[in-house]
PDB file of N, CA and C in Angstrom:
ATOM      1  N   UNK A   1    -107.494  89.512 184.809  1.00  0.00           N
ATOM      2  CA  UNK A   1    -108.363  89.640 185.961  1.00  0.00           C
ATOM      3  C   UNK A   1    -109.264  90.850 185.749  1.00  0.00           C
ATOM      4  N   UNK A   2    -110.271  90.828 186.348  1.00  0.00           N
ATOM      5  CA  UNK A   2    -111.483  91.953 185.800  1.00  0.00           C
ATOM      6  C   UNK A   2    -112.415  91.666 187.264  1.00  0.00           C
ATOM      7  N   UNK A   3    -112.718  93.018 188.119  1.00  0.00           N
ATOM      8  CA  UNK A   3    -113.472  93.013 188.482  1.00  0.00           C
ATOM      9  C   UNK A   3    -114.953  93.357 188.321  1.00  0.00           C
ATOM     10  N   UNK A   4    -116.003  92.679 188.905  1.00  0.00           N
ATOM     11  CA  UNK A   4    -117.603  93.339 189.112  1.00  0.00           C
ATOM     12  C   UNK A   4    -118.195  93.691 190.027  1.00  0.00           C
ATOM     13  N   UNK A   5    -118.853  94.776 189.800  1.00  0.00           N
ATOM     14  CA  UNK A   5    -119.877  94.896 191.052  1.00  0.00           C
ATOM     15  C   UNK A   5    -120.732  94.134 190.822  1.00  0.00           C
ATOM     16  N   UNK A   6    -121.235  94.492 191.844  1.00  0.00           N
ATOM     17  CA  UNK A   6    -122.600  93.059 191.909  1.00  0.00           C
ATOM     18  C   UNK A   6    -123.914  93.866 191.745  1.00  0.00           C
ATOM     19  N   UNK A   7    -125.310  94.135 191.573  1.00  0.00           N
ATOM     20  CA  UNK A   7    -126.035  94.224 191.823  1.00  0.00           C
ATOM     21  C   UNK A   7    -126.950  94.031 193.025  1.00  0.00           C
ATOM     22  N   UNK A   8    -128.317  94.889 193.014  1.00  0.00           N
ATOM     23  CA  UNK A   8    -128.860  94.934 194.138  1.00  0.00           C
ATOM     24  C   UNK A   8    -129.571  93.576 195.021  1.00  0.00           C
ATOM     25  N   UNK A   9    -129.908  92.147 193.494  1.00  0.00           N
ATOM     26  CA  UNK A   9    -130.398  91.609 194.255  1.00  0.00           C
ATOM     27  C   UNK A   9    -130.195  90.848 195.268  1.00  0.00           C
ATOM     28  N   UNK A  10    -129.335  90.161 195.281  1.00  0.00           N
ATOM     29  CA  UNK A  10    -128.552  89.847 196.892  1.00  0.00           C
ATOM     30  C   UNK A  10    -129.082  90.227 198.310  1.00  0.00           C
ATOM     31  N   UNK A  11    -129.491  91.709 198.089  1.00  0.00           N
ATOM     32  CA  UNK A  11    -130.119  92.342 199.409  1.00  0.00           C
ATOM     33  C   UNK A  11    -131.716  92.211 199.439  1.00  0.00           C
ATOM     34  N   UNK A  12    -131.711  91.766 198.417  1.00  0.00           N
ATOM     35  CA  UNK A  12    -133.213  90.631 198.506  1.00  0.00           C
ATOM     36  C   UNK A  12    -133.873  89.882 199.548  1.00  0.00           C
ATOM     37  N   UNK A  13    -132.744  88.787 198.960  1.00  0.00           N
ATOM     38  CA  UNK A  13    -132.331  87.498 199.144  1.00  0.00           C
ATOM     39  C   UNK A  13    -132.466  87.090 200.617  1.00  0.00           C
ATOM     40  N   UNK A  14    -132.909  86.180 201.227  1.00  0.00           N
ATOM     41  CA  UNK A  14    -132.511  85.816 202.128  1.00  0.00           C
ATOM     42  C   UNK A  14    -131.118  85.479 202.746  1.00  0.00           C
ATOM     43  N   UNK A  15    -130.699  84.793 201.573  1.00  0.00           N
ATOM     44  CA  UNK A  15    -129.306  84.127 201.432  1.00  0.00           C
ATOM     45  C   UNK A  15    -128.459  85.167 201.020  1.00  0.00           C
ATOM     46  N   UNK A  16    -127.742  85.292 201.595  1.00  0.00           N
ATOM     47  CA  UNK A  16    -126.487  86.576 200.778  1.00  0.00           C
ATOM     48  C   UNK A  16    -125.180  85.978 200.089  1.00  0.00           C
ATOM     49  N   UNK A  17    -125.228  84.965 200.153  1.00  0.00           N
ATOM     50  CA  UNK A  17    -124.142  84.093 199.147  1.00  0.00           C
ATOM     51  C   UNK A  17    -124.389  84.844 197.305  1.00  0.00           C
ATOM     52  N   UNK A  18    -123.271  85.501 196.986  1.00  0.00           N
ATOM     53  CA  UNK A  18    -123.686  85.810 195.568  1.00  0.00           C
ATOM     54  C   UNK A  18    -123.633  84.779 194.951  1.00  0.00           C
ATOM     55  N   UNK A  19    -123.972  84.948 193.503  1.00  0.00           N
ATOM     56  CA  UNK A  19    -124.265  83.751 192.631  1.00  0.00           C
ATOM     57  C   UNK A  19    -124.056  84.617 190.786  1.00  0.00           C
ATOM     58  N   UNK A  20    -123.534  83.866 190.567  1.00  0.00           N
ATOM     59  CA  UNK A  20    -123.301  84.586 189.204  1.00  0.00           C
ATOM     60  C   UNK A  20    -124.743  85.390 188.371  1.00  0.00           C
ATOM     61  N   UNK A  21    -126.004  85.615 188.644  1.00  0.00           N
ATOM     62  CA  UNK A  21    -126.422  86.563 188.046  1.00  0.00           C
ATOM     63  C   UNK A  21    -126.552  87.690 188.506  1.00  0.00           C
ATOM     64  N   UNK A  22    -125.899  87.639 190.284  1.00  0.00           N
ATOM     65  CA  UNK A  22    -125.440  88.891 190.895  1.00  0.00           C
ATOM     66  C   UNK A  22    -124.823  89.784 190.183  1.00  0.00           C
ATOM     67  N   UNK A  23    -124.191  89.285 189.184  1.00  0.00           N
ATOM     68  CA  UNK A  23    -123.043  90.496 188.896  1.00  0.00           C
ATOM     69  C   UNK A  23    -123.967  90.947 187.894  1.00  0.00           C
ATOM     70  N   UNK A  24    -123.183  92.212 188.096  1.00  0.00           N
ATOM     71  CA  UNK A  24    -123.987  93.578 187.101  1.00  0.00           C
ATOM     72  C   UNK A  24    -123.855  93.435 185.769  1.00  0.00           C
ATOM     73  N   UNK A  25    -124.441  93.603 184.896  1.00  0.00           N
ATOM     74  CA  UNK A  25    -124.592  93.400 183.174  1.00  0.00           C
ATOM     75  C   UNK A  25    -124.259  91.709 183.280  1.00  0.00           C
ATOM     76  N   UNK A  26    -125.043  90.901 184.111  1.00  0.00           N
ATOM     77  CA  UNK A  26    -124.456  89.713 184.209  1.00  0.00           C
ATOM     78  C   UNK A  26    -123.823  88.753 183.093  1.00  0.00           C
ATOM     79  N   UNK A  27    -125.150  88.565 181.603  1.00  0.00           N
ATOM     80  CA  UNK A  27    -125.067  87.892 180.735  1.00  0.00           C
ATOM     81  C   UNK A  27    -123.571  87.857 180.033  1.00  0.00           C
ATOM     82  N   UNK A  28    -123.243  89.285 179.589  1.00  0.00           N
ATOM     83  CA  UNK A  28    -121.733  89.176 179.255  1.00  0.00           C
ATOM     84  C   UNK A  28    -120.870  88.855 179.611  1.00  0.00           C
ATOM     85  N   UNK A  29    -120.771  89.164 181.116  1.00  0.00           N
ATOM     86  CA  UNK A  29    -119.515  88.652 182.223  1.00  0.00           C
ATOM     87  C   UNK A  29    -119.930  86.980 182.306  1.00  0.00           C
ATOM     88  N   UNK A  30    -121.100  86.549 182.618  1.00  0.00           N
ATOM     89  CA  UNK A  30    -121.099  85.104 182.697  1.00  0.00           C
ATOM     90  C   UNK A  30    -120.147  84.413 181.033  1.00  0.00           C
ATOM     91  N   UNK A  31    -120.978  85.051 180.304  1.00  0.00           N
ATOM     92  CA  UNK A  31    -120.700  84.494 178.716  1.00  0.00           C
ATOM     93  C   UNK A  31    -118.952  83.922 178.781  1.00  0.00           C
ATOM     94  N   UNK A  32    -118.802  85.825 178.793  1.00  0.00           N
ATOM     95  CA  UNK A  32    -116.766  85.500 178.648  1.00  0.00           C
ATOM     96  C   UNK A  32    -115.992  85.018 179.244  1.00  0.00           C
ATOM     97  N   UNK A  33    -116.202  84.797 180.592  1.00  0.00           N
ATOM     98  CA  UNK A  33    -115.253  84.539 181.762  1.00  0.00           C
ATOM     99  C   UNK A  33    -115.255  83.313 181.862  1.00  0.00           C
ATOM    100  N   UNK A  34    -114.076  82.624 181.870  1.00  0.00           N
ATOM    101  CA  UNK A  34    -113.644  81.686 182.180  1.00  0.00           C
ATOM    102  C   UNK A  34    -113.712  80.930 183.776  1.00  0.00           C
ATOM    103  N   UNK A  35    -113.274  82.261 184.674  1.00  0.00           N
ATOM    104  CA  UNK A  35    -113.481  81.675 185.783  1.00  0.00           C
ATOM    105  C   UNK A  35    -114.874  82.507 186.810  1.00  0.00           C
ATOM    106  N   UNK A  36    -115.627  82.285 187.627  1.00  0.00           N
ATOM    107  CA  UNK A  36    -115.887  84.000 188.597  1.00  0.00           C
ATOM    108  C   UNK A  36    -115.925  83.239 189.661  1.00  0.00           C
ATOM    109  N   UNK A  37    -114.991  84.107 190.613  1.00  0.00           N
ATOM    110  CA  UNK A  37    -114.904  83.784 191.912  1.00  0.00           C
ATOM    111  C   UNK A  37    -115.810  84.542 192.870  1.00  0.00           C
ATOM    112  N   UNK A  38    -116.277  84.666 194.126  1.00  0.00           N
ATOM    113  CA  UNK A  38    -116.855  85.533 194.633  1.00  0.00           C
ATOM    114  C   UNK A  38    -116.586  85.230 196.386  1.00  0.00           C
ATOM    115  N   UNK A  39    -116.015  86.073 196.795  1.00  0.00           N
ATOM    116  CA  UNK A  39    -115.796  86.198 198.154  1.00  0.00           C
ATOM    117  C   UNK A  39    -117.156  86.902 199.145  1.00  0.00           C
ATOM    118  N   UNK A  40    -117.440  85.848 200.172  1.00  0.00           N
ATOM    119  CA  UNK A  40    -118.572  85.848 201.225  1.00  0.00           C
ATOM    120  C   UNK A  40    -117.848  85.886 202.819  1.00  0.00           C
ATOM    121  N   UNK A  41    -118.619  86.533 202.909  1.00  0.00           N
ATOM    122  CA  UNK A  41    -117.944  86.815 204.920  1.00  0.00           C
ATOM    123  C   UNK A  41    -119.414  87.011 205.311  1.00  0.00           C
ATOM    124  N   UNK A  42    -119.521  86.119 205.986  1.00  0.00           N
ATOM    125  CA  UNK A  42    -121.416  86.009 206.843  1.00  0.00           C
ATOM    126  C   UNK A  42    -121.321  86.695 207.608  1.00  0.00           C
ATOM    127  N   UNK A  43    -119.945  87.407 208.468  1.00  0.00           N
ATOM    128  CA  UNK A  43    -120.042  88.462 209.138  1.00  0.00           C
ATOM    129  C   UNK A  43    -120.592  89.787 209.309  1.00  0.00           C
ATOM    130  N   UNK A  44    -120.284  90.268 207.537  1.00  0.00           N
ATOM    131  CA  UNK A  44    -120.827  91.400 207.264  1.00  0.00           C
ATOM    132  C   UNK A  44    -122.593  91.542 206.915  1.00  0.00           C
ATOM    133  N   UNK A  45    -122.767  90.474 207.120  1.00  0.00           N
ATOM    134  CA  UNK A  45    -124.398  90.442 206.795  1.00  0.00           C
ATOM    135  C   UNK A  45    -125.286  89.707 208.171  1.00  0.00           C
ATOM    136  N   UNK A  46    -124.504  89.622 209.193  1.00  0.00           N
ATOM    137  CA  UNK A  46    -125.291  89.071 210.554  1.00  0.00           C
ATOM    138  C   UNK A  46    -124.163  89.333 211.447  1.00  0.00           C
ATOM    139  N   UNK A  47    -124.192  89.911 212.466  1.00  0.00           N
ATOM    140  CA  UNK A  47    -123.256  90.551 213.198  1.00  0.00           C
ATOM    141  C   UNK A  47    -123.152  89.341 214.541  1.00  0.00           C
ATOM    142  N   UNK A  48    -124.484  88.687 214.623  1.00  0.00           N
ATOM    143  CA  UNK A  48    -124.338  87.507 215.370  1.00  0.00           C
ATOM    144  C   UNK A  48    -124.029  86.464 215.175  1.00  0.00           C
ATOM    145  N   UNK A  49    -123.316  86.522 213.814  1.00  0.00           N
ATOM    146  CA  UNK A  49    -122.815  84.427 213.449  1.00  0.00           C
ATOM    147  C   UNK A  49    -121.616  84.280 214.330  1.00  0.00           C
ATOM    148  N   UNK A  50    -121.614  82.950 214.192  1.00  0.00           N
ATOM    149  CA  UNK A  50    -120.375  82.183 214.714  1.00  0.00           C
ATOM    150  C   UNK A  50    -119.521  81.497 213.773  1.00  0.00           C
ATOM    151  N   UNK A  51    -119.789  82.601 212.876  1.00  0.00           N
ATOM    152  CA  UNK A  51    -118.487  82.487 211.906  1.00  0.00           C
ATOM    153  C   UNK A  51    -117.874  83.605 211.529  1.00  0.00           C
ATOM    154  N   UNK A  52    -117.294  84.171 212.376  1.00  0.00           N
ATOM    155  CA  UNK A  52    -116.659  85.436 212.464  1.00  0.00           C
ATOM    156  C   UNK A  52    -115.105  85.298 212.010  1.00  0.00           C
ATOM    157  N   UNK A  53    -114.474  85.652 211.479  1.00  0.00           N
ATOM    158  CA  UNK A  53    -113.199  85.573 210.849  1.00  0.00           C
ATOM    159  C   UNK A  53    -113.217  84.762 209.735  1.00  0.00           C
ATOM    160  N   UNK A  54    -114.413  83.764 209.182  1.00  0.00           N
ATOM    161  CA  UNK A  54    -114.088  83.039 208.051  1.00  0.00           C
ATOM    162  C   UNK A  54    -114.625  83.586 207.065  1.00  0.00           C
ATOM    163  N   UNK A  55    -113.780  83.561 205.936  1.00  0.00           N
ATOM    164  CA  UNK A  55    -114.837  83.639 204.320  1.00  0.00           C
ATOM    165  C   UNK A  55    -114.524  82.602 203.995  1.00  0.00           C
ATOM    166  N   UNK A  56    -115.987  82.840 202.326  1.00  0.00           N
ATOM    167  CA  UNK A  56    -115.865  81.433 201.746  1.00  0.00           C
ATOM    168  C   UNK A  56    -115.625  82.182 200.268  1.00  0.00           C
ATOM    169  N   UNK A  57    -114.730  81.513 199.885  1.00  0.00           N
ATOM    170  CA  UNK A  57    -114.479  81.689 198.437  1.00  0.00           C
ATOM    171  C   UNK A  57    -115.422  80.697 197.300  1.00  0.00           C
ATOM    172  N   UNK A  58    -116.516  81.644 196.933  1.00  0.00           N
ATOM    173  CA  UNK A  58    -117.135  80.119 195.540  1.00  0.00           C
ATOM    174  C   UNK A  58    -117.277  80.777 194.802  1.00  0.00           C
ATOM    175  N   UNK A  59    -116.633  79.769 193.916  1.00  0.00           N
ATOM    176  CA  UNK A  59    -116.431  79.778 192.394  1.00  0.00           C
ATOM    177  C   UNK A  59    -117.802  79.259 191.640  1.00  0.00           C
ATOM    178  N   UNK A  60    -118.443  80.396 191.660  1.00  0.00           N
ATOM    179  CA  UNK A  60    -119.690  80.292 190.505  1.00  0.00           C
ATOM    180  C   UNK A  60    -119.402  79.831 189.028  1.00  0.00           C
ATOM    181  N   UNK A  61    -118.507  79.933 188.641  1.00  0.00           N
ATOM    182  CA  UNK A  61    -117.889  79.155 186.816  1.00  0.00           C
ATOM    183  C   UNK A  61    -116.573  78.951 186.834  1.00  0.00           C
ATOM    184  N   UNK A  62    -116.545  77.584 186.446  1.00  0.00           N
ATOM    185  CA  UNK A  62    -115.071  76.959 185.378  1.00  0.00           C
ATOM    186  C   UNK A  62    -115.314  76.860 184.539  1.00  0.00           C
ATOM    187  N   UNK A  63    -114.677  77.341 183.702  1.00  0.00           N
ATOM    188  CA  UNK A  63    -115.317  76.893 181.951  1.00  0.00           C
ATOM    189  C   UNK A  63    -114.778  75.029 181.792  1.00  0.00           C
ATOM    190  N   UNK A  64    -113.537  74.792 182.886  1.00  0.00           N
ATOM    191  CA  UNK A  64    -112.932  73.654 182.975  1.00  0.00           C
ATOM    192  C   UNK A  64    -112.707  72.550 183.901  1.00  0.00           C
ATOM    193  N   UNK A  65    -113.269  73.261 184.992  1.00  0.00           N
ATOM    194  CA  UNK A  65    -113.469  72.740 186.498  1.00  0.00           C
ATOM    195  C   UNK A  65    -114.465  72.560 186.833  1.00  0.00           C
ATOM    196  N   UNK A  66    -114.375  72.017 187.831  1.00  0.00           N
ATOM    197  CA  UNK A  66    -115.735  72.366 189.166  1.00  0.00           C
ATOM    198  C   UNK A  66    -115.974  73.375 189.584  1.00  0.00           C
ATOM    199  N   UNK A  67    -116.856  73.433 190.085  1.00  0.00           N
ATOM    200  CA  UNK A  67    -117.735  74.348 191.033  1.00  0.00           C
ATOM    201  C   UNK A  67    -117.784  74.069 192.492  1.00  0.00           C
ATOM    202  N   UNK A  68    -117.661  75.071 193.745  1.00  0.00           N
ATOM    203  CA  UNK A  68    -117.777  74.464 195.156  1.00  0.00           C
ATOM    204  C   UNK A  68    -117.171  75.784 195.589  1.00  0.00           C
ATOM    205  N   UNK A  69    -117.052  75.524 196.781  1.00  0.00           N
ATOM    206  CA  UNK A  69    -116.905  76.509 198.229  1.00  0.00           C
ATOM    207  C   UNK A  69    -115.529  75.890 199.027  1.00  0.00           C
ATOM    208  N   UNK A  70    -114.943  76.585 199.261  1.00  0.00           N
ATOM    209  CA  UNK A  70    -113.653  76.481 200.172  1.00  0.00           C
ATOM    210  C   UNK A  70    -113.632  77.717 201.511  1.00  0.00           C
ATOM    211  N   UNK A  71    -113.394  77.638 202.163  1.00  0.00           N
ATOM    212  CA  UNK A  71    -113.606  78.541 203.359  1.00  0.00           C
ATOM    213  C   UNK A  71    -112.092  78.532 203.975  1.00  0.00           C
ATOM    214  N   UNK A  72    -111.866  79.371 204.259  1.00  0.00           N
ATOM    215  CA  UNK A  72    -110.719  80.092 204.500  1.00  0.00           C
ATOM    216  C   UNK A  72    -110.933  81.116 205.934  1.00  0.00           C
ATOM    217  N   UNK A  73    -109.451  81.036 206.593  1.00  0.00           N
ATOM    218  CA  UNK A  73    -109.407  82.238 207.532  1.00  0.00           C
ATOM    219  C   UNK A  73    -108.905  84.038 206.773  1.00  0.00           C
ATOM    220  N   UNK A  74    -110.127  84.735 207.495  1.00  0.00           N
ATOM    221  CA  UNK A  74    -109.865  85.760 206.874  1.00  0.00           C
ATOM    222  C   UNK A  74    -109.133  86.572 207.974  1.00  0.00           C
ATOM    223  N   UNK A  75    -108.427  87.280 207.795  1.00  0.00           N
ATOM    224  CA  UNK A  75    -107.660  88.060 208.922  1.00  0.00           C
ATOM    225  C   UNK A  75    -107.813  89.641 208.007  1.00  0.00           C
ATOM    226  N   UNK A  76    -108.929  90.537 208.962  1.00  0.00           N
ATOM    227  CA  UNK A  76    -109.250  91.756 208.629  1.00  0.00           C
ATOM    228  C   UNK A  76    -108.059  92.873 208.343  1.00  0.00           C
ATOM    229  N   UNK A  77    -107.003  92.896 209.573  1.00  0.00           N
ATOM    230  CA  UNK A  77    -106.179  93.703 209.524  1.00  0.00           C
ATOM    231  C   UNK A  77    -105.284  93.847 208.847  1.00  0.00           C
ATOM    232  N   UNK A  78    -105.092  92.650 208.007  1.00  0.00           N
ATOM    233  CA  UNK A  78    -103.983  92.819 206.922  1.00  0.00           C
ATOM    234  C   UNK A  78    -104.510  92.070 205.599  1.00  0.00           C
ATOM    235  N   UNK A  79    -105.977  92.258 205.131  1.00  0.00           N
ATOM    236  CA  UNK A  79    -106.888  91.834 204.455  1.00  0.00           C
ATOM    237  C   UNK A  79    -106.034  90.580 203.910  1.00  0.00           C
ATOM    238  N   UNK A  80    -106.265  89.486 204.807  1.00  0.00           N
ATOM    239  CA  UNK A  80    -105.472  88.214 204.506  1.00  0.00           C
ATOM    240  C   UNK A  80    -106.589  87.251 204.782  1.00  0.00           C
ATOM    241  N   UNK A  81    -106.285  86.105 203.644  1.00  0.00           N
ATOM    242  CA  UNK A  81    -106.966  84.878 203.813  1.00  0.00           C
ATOM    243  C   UNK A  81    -105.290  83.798 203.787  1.00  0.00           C
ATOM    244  N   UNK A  82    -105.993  82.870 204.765  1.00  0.00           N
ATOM    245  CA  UNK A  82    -105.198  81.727 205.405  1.00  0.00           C
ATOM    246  C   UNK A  82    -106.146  80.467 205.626  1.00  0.00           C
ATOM    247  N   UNK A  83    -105.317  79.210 205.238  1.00  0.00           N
ATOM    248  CA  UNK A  83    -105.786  77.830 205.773  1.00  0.00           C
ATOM    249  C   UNK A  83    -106.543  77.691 206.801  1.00  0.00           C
ATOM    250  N   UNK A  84    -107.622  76.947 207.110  1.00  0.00           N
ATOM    251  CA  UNK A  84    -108.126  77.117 208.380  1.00  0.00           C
ATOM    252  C   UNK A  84    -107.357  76.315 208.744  1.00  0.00           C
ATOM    253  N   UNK A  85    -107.403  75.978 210.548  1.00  0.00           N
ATOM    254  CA  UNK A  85    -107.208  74.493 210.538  1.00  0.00           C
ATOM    255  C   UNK A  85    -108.340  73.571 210.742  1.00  0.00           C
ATOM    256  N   UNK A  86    -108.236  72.768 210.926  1.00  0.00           N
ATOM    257  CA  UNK A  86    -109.028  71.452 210.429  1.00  0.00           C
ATOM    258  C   UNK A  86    -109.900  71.234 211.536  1.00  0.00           C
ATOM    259  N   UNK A  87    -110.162  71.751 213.103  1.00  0.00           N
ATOM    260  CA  UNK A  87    -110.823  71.763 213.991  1.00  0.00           C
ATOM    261  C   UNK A  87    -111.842  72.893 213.721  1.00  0.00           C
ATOM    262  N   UNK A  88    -111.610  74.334 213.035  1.00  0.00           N
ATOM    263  CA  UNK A  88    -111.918  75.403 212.564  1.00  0.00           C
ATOM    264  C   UNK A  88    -112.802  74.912 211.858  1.00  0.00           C
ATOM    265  N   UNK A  89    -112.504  74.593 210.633  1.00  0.00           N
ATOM    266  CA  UNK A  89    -113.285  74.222 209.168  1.00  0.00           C
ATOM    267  C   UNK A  89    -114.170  73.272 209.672  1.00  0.00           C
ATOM    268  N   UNK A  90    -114.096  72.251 210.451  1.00  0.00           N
ATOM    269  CA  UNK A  90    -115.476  71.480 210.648  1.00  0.00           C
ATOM    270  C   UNK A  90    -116.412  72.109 211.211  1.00  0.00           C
ATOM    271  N   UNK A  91    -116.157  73.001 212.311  1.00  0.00           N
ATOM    272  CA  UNK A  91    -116.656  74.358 213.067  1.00  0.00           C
ATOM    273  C   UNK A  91    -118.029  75.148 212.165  1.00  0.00           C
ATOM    274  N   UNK A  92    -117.444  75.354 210.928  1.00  0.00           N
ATOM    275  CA  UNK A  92    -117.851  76.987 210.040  1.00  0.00           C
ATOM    276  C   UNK A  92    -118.769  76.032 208.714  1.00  0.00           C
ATOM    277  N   UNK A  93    -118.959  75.091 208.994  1.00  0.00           N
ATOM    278  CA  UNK A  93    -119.671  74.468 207.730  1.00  0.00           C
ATOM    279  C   UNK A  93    -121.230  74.949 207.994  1.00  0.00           C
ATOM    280  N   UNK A  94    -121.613  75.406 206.382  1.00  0.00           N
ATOM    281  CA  UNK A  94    -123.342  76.256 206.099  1.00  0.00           C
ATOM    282  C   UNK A  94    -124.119  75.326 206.275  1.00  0.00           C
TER     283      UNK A  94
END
């Protein structure tokens, strides 16, 4: 496991979803890595969504998989992600 920072452009962006040339010295980290995950909370970037408690986990590369978005309950206080339930998740779709 290996973390990255990301770079500035993101705060560009309209969209704040990172994307794999977010990450810093991107070319190498894209090259080697097998997997990159990247955790999003629309919270921290619009204080008015109505998606407050969810992140989305997307996986920008499988060297073997797919690619896609899963959204998850995030629970701040004990930096926990959990299942949504299924009334939730239809709720929080981008």
């Amino acid at each position: 496991v290996a973390l990255s920072q990301l770079n500035r452009e993101l705060e560009r962006r309209p969209n704040k979803r990172p994307i794999n040339a977010d990450l810093r010295d991107s070319g190498a980290l894209e090259q080697d890595a097998d997997l990159i995950l990247f955790v999003y909370r629309d919270e921290v970037y619009n204080a008015d969504t109505e998606h407050k408690g969810i992140a989305e986990l997307i996986l920008g590369k499988h060297r073997n998989g797919s690619l896609g978005t899963v959204r998850t309950a995030f629970i701040p206080q004990h930096t926990r992600f959990e299942n949504l339930s299924a009334s939730t998740w239809q709720g929080a779709r981008a």
